[in-house]
C-alpha atoms as a PDB file:
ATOM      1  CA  UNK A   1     -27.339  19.364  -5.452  1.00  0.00           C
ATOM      2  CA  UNK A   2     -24.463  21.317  -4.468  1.00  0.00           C
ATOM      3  CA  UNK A   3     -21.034  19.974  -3.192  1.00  0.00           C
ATOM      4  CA  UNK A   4     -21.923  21.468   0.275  1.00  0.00           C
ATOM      5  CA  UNK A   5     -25.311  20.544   0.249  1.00  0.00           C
ATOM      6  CA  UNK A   6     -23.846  16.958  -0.145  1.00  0.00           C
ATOM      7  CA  UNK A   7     -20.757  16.980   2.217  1.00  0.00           C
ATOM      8  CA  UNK A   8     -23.783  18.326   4.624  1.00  0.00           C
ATOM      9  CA  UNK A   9     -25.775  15.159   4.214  1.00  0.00           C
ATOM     10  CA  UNK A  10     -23.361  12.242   3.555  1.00  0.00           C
ATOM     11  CA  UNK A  11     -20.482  13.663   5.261  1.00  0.00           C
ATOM     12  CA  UNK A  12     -17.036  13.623   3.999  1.00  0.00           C
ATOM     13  CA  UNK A  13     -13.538  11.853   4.554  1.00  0.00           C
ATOM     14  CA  UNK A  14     -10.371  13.620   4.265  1.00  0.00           C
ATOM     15  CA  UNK A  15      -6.945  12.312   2.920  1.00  0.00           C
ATOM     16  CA  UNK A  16      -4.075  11.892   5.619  1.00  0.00           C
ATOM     17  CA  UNK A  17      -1.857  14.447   4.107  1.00  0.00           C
ATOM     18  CA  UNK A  18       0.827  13.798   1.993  1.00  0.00           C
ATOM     19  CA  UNK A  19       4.601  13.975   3.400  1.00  0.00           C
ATOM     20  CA  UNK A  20       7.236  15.618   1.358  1.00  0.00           C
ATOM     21  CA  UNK A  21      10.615  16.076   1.281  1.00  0.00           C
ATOM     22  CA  UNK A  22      13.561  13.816   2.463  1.00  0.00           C
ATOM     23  CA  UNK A  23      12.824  10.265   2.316  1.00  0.00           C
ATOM     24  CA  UNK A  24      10.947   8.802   4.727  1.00  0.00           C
ATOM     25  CA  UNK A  25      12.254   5.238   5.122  1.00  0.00           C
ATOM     26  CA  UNK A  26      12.678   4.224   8.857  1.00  0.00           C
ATOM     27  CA  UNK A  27       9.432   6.447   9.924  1.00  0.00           C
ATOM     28  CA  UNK A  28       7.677   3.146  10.628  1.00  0.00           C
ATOM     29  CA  UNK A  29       9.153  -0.438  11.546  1.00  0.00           C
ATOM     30  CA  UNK A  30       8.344  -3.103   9.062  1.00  0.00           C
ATOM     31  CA  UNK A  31       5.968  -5.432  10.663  1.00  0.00           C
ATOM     32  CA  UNK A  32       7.889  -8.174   9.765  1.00  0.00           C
ATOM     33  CA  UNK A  33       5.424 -11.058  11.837  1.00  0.00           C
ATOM     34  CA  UNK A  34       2.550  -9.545  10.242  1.00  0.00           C
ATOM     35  CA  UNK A  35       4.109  -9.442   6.815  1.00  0.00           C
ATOM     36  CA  UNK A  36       4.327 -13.849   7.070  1.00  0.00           C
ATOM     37  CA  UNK A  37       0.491 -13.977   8.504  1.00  0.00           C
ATOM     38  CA  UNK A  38      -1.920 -15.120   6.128  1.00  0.00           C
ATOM     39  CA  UNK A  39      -3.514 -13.489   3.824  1.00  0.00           C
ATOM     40  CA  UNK A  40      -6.875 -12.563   5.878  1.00  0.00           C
ATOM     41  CA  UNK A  41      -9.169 -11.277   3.096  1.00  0.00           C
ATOM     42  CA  UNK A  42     -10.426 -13.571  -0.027  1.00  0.00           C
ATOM     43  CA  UNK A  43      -8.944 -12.803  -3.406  1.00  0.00           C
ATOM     44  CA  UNK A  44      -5.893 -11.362  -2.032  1.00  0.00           C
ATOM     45  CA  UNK A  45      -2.365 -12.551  -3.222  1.00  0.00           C
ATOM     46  CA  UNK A  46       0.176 -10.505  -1.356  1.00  0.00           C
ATOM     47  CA  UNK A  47       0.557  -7.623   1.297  1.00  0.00           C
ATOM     48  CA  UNK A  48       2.384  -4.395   0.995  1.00  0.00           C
ATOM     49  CA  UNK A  49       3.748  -1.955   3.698  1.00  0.00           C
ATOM     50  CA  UNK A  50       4.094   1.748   3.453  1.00  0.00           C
ATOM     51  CA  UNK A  51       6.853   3.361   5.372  1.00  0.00           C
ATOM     52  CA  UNK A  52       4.568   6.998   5.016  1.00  0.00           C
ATOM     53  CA  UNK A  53       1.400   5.906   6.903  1.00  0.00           C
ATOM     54  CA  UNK A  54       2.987   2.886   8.553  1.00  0.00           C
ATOM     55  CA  UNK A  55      -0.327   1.039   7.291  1.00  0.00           C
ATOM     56  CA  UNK A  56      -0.145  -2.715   5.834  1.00  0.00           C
ATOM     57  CA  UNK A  57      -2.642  -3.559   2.958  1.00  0.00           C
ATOM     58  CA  UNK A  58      -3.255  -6.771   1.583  1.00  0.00           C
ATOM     59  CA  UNK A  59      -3.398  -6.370  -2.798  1.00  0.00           C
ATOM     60  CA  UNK A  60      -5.436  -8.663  -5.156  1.00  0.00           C
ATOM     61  CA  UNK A  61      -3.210  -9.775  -8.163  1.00  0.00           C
ATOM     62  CA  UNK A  62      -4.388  -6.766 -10.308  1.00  0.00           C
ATOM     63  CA  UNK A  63      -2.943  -4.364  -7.437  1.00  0.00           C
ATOM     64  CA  UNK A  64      -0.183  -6.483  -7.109  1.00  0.00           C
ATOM     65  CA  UNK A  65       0.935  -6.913 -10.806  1.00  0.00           C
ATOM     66  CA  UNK A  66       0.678  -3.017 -10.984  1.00  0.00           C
ATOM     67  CA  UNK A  67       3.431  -2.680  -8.479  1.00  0.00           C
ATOM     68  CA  UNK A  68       5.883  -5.667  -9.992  1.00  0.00           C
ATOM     69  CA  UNK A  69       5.866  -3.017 -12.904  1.00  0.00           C
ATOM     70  CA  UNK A  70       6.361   0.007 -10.662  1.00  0.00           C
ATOM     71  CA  UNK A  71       9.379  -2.231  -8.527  1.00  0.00           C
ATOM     72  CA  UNK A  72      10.723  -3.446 -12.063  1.00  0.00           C
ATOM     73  CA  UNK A  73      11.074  -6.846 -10.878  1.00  0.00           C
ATOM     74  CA  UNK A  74       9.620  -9.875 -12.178  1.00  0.00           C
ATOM     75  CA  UNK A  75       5.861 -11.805 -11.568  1.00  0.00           C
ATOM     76  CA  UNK A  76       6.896 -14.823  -9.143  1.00  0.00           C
ATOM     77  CA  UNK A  77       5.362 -18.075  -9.888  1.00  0.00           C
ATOM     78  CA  UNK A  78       3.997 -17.785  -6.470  1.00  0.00           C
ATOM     79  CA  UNK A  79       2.949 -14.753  -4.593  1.00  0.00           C
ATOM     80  CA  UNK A  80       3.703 -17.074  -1.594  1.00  0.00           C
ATOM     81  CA  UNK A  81       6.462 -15.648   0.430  1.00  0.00           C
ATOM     82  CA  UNK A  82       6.837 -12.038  -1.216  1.00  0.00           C
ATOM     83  CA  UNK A  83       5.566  -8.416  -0.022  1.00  0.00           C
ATOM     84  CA  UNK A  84       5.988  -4.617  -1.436  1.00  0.00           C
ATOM     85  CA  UNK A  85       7.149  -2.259   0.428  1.00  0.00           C
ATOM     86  CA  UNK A  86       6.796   1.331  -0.914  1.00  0.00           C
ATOM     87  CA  UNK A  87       7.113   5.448   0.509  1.00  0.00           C
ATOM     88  CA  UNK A  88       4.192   6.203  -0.382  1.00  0.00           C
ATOM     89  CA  UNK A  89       0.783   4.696  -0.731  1.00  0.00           C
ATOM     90  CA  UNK A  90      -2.621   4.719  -2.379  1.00  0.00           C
ATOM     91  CA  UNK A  91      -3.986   5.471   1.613  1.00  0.00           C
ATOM     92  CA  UNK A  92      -1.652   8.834   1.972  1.00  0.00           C
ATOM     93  CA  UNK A  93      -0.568   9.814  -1.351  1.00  0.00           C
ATOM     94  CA  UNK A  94      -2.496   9.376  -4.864  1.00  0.00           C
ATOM     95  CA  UNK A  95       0.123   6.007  -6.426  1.00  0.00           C
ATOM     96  CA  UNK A  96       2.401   3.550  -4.813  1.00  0.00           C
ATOM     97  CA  UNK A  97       5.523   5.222  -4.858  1.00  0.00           C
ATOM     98  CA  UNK A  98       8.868   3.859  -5.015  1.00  0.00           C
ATOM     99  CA  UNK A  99       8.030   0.172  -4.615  1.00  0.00           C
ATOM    100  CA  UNK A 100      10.332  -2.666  -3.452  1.00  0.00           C
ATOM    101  CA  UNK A 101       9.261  -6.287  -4.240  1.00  0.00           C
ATOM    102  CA  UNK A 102      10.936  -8.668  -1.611  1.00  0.00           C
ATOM    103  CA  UNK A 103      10.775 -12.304  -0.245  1.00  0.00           C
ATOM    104  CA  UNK A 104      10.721 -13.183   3.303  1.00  0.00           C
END
């Protein structure tokens, strides 16, 4: 079956596009109440915010150990507390870009 043939049937769902240029920082506010909620969804250890889409995901610890390495900062002892913020994310780009691990 042919890519069209499937798009046709099953439908498909685009990427937001990607932003470019200057930095985007300040697009979106960080949520900063929603950023101390709990943690909604089981297995998750820590939320991160994106300043491109202005969207807030929550991370299991293999998502969030792959952006400790990406901020260059170290694994807590606790994920309790902490959140990323990044430019870009895994919704509207293809990585986490330029990640910031902080405490609240």
């Amino acid at each position: 079956m042919d890519n069209q043939t499937k798009s046709d049937i099953l439908g498909q769902v685009a990427r937001p596009p990607v932003r470019s240029g200057p930095k985007i920082k300040g697009s979106f506010k960080i949520p900063e109440e929603k950023l101390k909620e709990p943690l909604y969804y089981d297995g998750t250890v820590v939320r991160c915010f994106c300043f491109g889409c202005g969207i807030s995901t929550e991370l299991l610890s293999e998502g969030a150990m792959h952006l400790v390495k990406k901020a260059e900062a170290d694994v807590p002892l606790s994920w309790e507390g902490f959140y990323f913020i990044c430019e870009q994310c895994i919704i509207c780009a293809k990585d986490f870009k330029r990640a910031v691990f902080k405490k609240s």
